[in-house]
Protein backbone atom coordinates (compact mmCIF):
# COMPACT_ATOMS: atom_id res chain seq x y z
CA UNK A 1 13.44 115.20 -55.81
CA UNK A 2 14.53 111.70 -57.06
CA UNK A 3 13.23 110.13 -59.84
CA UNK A 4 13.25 107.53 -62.54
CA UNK A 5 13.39 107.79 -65.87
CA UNK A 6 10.15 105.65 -66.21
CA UNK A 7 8.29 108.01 -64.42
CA UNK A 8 9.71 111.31 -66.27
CA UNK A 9 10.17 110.74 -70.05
CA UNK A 10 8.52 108.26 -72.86
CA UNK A 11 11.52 106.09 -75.20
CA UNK A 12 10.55 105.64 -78.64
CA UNK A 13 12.12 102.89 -80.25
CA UNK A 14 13.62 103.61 -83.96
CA UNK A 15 12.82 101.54 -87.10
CA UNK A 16 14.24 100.18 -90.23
CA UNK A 17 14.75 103.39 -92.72
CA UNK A 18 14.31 101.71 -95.62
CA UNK A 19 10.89 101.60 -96.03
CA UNK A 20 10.44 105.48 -95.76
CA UNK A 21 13.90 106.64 -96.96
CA UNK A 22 13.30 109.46 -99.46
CA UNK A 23 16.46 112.22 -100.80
CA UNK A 24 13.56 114.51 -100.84
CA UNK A 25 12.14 113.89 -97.37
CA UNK A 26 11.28 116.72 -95.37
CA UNK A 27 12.21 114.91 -91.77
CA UNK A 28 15.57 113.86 -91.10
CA UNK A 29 16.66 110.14 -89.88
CA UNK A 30 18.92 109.60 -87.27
CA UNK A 31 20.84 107.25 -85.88
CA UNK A 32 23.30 106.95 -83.05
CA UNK A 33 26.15 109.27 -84.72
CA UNK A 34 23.69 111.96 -86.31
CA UNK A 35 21.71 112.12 -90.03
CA UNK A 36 21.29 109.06 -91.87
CA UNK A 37 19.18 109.93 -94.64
CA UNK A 38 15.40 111.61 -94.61
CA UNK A 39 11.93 110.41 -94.87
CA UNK A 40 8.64 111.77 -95.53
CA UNK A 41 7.58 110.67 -92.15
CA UNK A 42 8.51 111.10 -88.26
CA UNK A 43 8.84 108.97 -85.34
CA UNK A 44 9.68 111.36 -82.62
CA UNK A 45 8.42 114.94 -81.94
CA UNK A 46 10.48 117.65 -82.33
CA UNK A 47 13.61 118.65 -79.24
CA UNK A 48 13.66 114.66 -78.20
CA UNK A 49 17.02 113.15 -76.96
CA UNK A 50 18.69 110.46 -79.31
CA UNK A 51 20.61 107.46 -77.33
CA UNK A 52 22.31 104.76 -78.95
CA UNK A 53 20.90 101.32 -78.62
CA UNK A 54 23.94 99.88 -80.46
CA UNK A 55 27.42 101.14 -80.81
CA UNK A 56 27.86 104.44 -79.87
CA UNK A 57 25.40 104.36 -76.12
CA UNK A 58 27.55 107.43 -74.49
CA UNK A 59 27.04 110.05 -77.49
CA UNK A 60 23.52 111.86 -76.84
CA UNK A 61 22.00 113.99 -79.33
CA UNK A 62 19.74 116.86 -79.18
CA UNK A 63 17.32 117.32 -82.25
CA UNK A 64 15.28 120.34 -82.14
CA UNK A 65 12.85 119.31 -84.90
CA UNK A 66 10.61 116.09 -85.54
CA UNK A 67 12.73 113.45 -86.64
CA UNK A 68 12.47 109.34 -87.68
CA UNK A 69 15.13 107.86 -85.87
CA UNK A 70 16.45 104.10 -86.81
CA UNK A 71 16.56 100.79 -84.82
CA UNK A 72 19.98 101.62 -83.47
CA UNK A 73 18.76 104.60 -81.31
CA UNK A 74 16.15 105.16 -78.74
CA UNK A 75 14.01 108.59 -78.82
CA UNK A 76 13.98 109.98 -75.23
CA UNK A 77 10.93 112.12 -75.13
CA UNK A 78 10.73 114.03 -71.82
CA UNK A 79 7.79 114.87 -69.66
CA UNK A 80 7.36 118.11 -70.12
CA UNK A 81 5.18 119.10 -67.21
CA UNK A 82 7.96 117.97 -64.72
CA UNK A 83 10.95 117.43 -67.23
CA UNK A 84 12.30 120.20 -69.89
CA UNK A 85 14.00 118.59 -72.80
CA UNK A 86 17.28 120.49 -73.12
CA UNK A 87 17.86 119.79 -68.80
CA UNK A 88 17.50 116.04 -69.61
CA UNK A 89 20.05 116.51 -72.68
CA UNK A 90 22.51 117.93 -70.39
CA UNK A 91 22.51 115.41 -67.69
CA UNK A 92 22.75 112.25 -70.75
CA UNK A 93 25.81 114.02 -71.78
CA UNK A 94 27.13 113.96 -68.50
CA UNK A 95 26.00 109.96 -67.42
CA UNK A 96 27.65 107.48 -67.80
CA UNK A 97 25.96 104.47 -70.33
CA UNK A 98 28.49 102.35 -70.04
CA UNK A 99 27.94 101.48 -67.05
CA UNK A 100 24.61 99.94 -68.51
CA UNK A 101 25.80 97.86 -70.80
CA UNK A 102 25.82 94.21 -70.31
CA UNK A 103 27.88 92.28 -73.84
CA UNK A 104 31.73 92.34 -74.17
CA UNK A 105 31.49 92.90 -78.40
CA UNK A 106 29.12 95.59 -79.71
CA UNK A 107 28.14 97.85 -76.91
CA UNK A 108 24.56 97.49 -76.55
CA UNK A 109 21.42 99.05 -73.98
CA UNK A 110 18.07 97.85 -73.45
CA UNK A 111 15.03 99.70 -72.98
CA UNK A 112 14.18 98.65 -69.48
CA UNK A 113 17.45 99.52 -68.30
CA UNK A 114 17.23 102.92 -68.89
CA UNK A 115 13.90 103.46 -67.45
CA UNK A 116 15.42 102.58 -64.47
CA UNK A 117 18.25 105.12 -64.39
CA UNK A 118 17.78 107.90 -61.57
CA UNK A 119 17.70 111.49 -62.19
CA UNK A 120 16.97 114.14 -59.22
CA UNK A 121 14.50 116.75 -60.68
CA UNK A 122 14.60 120.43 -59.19
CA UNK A 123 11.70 122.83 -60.19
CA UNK A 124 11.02 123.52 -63.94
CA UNK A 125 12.75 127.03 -62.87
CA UNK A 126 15.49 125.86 -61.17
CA UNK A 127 15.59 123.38 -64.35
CA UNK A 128 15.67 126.41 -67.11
CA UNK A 129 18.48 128.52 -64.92
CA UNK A 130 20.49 125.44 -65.22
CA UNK A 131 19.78 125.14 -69.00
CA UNK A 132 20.47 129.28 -69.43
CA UNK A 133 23.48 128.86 -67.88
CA UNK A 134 25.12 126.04 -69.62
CA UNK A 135 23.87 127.22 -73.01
CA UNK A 136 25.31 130.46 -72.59
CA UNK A 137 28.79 129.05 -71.69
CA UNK A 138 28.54 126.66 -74.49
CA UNK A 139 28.24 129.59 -76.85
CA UNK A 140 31.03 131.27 -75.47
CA UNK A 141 32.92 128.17 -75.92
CA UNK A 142 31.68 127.37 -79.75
CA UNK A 143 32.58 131.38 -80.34
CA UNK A 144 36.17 130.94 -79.10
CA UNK A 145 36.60 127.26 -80.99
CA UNK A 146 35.38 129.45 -84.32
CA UNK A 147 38.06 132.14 -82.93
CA UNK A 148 40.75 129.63 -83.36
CA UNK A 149 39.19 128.48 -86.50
CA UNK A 150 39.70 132.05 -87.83
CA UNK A 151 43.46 132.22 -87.20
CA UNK A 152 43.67 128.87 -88.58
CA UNK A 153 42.42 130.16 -91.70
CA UNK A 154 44.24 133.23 -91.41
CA UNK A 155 47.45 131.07 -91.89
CA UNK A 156 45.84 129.31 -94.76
CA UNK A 157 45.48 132.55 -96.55
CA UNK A 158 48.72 134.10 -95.99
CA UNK A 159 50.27 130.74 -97.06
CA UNK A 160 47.75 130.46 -100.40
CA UNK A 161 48.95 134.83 -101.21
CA UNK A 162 52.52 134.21 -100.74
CA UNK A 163 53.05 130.89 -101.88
CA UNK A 164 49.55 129.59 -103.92
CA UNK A 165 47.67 126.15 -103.67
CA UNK A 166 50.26 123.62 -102.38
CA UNK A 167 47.96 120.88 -104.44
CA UNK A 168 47.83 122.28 -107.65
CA UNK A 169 51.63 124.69 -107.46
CA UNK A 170 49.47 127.29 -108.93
CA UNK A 171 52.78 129.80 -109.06
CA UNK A 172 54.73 127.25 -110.80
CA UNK A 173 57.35 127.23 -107.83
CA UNK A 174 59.87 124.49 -107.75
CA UNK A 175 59.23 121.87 -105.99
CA UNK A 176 61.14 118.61 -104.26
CA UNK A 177 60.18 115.56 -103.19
CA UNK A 178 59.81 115.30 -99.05
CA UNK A 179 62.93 112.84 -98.98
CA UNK A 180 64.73 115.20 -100.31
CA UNK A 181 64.17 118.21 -98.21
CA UNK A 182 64.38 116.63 -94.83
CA UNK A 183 66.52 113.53 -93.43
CA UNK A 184 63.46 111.24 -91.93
CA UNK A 185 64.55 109.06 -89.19
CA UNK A 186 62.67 106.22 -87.88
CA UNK A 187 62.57 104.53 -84.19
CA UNK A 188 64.38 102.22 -82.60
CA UNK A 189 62.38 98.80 -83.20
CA UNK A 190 64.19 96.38 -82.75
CA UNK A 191 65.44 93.92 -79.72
CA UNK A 192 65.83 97.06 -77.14
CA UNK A 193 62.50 98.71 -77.70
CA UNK A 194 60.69 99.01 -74.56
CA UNK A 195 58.43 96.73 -72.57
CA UNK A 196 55.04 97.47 -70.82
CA UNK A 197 56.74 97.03 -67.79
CA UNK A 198 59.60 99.24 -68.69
CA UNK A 199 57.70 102.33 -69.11
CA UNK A 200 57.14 104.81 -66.14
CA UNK A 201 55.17 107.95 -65.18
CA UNK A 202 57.76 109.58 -64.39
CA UNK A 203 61.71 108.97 -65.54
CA UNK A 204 64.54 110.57 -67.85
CA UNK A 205 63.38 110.18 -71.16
CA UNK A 206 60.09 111.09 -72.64
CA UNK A 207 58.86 108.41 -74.89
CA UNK A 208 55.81 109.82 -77.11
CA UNK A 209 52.95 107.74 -77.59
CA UNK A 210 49.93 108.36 -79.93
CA UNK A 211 48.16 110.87 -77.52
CA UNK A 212 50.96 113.21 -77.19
CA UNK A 213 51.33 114.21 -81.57
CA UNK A 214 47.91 115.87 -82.00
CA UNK A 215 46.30 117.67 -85.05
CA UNK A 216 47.42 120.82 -83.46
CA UNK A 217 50.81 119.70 -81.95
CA UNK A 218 52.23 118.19 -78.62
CA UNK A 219 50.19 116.95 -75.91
CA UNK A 220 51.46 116.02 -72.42
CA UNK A 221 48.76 115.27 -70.76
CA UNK A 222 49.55 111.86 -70.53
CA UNK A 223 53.58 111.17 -70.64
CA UNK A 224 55.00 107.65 -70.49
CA UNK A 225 59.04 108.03 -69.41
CA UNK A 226 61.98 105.01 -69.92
CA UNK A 227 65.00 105.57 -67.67
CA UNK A 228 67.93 106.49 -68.50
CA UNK A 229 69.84 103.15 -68.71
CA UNK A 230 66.81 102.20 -71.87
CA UNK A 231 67.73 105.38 -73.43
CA UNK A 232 71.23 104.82 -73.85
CA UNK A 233 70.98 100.91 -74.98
CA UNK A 234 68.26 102.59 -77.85
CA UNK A 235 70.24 103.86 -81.20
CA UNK A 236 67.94 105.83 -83.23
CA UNK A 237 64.52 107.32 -82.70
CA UNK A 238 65.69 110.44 -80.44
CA UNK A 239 64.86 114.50 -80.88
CA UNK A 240 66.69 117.20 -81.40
CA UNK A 241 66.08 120.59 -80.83
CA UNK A 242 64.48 121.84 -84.48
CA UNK A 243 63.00 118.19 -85.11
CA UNK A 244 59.35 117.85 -86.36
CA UNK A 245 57.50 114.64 -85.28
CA UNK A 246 55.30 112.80 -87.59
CA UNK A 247 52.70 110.04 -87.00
CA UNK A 248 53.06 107.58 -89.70
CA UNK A 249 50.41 104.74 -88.29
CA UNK A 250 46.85 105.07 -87.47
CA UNK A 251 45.95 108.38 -87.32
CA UNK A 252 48.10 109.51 -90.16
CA UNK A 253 49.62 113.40 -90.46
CA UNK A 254 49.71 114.89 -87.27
CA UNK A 255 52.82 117.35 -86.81
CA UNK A 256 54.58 118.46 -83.53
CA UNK A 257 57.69 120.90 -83.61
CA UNK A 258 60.65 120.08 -81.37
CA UNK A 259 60.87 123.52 -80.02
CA UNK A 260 63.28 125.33 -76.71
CA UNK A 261 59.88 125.74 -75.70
CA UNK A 262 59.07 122.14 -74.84
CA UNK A 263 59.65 121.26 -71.22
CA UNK A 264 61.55 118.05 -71.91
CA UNK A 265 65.11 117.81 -72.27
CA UNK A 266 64.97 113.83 -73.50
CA UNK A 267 62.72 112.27 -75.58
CA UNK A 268 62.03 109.94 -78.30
CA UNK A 269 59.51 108.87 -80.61
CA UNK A 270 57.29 105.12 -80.65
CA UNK A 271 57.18 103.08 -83.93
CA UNK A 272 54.45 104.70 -84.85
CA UNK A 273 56.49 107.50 -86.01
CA UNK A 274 59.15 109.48 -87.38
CA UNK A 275 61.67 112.22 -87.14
CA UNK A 276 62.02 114.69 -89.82
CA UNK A 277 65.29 116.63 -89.81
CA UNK A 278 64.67 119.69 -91.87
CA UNK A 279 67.68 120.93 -94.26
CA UNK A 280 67.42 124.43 -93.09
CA UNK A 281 69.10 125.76 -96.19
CA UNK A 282 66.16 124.43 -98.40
CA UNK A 283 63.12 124.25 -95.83
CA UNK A 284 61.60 126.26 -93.03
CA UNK A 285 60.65 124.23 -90.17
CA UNK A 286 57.77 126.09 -89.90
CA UNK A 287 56.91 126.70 -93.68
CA UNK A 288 56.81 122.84 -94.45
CA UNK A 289 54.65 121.70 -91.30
CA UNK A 290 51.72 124.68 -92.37
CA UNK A 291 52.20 123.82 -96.18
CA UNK A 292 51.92 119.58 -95.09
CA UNK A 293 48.55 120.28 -93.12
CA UNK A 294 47.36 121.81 -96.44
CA UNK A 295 47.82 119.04 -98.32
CA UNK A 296 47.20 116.26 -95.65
CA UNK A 297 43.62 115.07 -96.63
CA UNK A 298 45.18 114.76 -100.49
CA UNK A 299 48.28 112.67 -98.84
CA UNK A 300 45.75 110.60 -96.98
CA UNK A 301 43.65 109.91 -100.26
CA UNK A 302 46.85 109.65 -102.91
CA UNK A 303 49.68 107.93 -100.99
CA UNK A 304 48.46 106.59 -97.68
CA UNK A 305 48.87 103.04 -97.77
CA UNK A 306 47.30 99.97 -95.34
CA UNK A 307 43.61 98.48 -95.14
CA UNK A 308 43.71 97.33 -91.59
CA UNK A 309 45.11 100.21 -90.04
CA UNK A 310 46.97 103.13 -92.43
CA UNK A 311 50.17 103.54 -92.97
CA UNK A 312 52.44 106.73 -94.05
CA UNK A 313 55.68 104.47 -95.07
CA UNK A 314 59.20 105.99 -95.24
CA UNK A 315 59.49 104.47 -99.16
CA UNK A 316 55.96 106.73 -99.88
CA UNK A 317 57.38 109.58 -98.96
CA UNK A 318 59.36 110.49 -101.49
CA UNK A 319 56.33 111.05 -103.80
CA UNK A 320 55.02 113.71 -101.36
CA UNK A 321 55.80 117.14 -103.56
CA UNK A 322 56.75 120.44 -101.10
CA UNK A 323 57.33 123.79 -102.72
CA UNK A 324 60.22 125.38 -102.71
CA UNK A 325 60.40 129.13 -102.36
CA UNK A 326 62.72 131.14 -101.64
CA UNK A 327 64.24 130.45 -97.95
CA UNK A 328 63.76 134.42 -96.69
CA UNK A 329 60.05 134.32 -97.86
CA UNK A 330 59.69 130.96 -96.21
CA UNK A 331 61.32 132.76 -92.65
CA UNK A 332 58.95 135.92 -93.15
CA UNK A 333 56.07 133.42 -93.05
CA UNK A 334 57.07 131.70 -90.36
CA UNK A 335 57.48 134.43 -88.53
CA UNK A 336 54.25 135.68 -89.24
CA UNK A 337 52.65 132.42 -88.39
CA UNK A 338 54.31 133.08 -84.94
CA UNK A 339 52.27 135.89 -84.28
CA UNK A 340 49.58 134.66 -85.40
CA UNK A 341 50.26 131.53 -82.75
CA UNK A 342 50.39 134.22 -79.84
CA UNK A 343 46.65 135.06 -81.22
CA UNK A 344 46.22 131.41 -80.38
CA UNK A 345 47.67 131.39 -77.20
CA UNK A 346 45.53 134.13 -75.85
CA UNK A 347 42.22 132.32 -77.36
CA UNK A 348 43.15 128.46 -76.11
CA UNK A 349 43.82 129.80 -72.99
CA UNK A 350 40.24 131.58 -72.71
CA UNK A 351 38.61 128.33 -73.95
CA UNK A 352 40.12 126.34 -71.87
CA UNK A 353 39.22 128.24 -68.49
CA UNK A 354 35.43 128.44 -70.31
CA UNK A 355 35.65 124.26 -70.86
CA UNK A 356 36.78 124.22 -66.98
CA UNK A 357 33.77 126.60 -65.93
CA UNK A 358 31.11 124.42 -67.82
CA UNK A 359 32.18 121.21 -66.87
CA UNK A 360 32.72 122.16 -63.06
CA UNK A 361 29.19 123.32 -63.27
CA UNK A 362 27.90 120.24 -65.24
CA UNK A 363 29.06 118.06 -61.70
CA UNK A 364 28.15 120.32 -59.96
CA UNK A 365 24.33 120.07 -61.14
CA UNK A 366 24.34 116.21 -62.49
CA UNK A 367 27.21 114.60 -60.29
């Protein structure tokens, strides 16, 4: 049966935190991205839906305990006679706020809009075997996520036993600046680099954009392709086989490996990136991207330049320290991190299917 919010939950509005904000509150305050502080006093009841009234509107939070939330967020408080909390959770993740929002700078809802947003209600039963159901294929999901997590760490370890901290050289092992262990080899960006209009789904050469280099490697999900005829006019900026990418603007330190595995025979990188060309007689491929995600959040502190939007220059990269073991105990670690990556394999594939299962079901039961 169809109804309205109005008619199914209560929205408390938040307030200023400053007047009960206390380090050694018992209740926590919330705002539109999660805990803001705590107070020694409550707003909303306890399992009440959080939705931003400014900023972040399409991010909804479930808090299971009472909680003060500020003037940024709105307290959905369901019904519970005709309404359980955690089935009105689930369909706020899955509509879409946007659509709500009526300014073109800070995105921004209003109370009476979202008492007027539609929501068909099957029986509190049907309700909780919709809830059951989701929850348990959540868990399954946050299990497998902690899975990869595991062999993440795994890595981390071996690396730390064979090799020690990367940040502090606790073995005393040689070391080298990055310039010096790999060639790094910037874009084309000058007069040929391509238009908008020159870029196509589909075409001869790959061109990588931000969404492709991710925290754990390439992404093709969405590929951008220059023809053939742009390829050749470009001079530098292409892979080879054996090339590691890294992003060097914005989001700062992700690492992709240029492997026979990768499905595209051309491709280059945007100007918000570089090559790096390992010298294989001083650096595993393999052995430097693991030990550089180690030390990433201390390169992002130290050496990371640019207010506006960061910057990884070429000229800071030479004081960027890698270890340098021996080249055979770099290889044995590699190939141990391949095996470990098979792990992976197995475990992204299973969480993947499980992300596919819950979010068939979640249109299936909230459109």
């Amino acid at each position: 049966m169809e109804y309205i919010f109005d008619d199914v939950l209560e929205i408390k509005n938040g307030k200023n935190q400053k007047a009960v904000e206390n380090p050694e509150g018992q209740y926590p305050i919330y705002g539109s991205g999660g805990i803001m502080g705590y107070a020694n006093d409550y707003i909303c009841e306890a399992d009440t839906v959080i939705i931003g009234r400014k900023g972040s509107i399409n991010n909804p939070i479930f808090v299971a305990e009472p909680f003060w939330n500020v003037d940024t967020a709105f307290g959905l408080s369901a019904r519970r006679e005709i309404l359980l909390p955690q089935y009105l959770f689930y369909f706020c993740r899955k509509y879409d706020f946007e659509k709500l929002n009526k300014t073109v700078t800070i995105p921004s809802l209003t109370k009476s809009d979202l008492l007027k947003i539609k929501i068909d209600l099957p029986s509190k039963e049907e309700q909780q075997n919709v809830v059951n159901k989701l929850t348990k294929i959540e868990k399954v999901i946050d299990f497998r996520r902690k899975e990869l997590s595991a062999l993440d760490d795994l890595i981390k370890a071996r690396f730390v036993e064979l090799f020690g901290d990367p940040l502090s050289n606790s073995l005393g092992l040689e070391t080298k600046p990055m310039t010096e262990v790999c060639e790094i080899i910037d874009g084309d960006r000058g007069k040929n680099y391509p238009t908008a209009d020159e870029f196509t789904d589909e075409g001869y050469c790959l061109f990588l954009n931000a969404k492709n280099v991710t925290a754990s490697g390439f992404n093709f999900d969405t590929c951008m392709f220059v023809s053939k005829e742009k390829d050749e006019v470009l001079r530098k900026g292409k892979l080879s086989r054996g090339d590691v990418v890294l992003t060097t603007r914005g989001t700062l330190g992700n690492l992709a490996f240029y492997t026979d595995d990768i499905p595209f025979e051309h491709v280059r990188i945007n100007s918000g990136m570089v090559i790096l060309r390992m010298k294989h007689e001083v650096v595993n491929e393999v052995y430097f991207i693991e030990q550089f995600k180690m030390q990433l959040a201390d390169i992002k502190e130290k050496i990371a330049s640019g207010s506006a939007q960061p910057q990884l220059p070429i000229s800071t990269m030479n004081k960027i320290q890698i270890l340098i073991p021996d080249i055979e105990i770099q290889k044995q670690f590699a190939e141990f991190v391949h095996q470990v990556d098979k792990s992976k394999v197995v475990v992204q594939k299973a969480l993947s299917e499980t992300q596919m299962l819950f979010d068939s079901l979640m249109q299936k039961y909230f459109g």
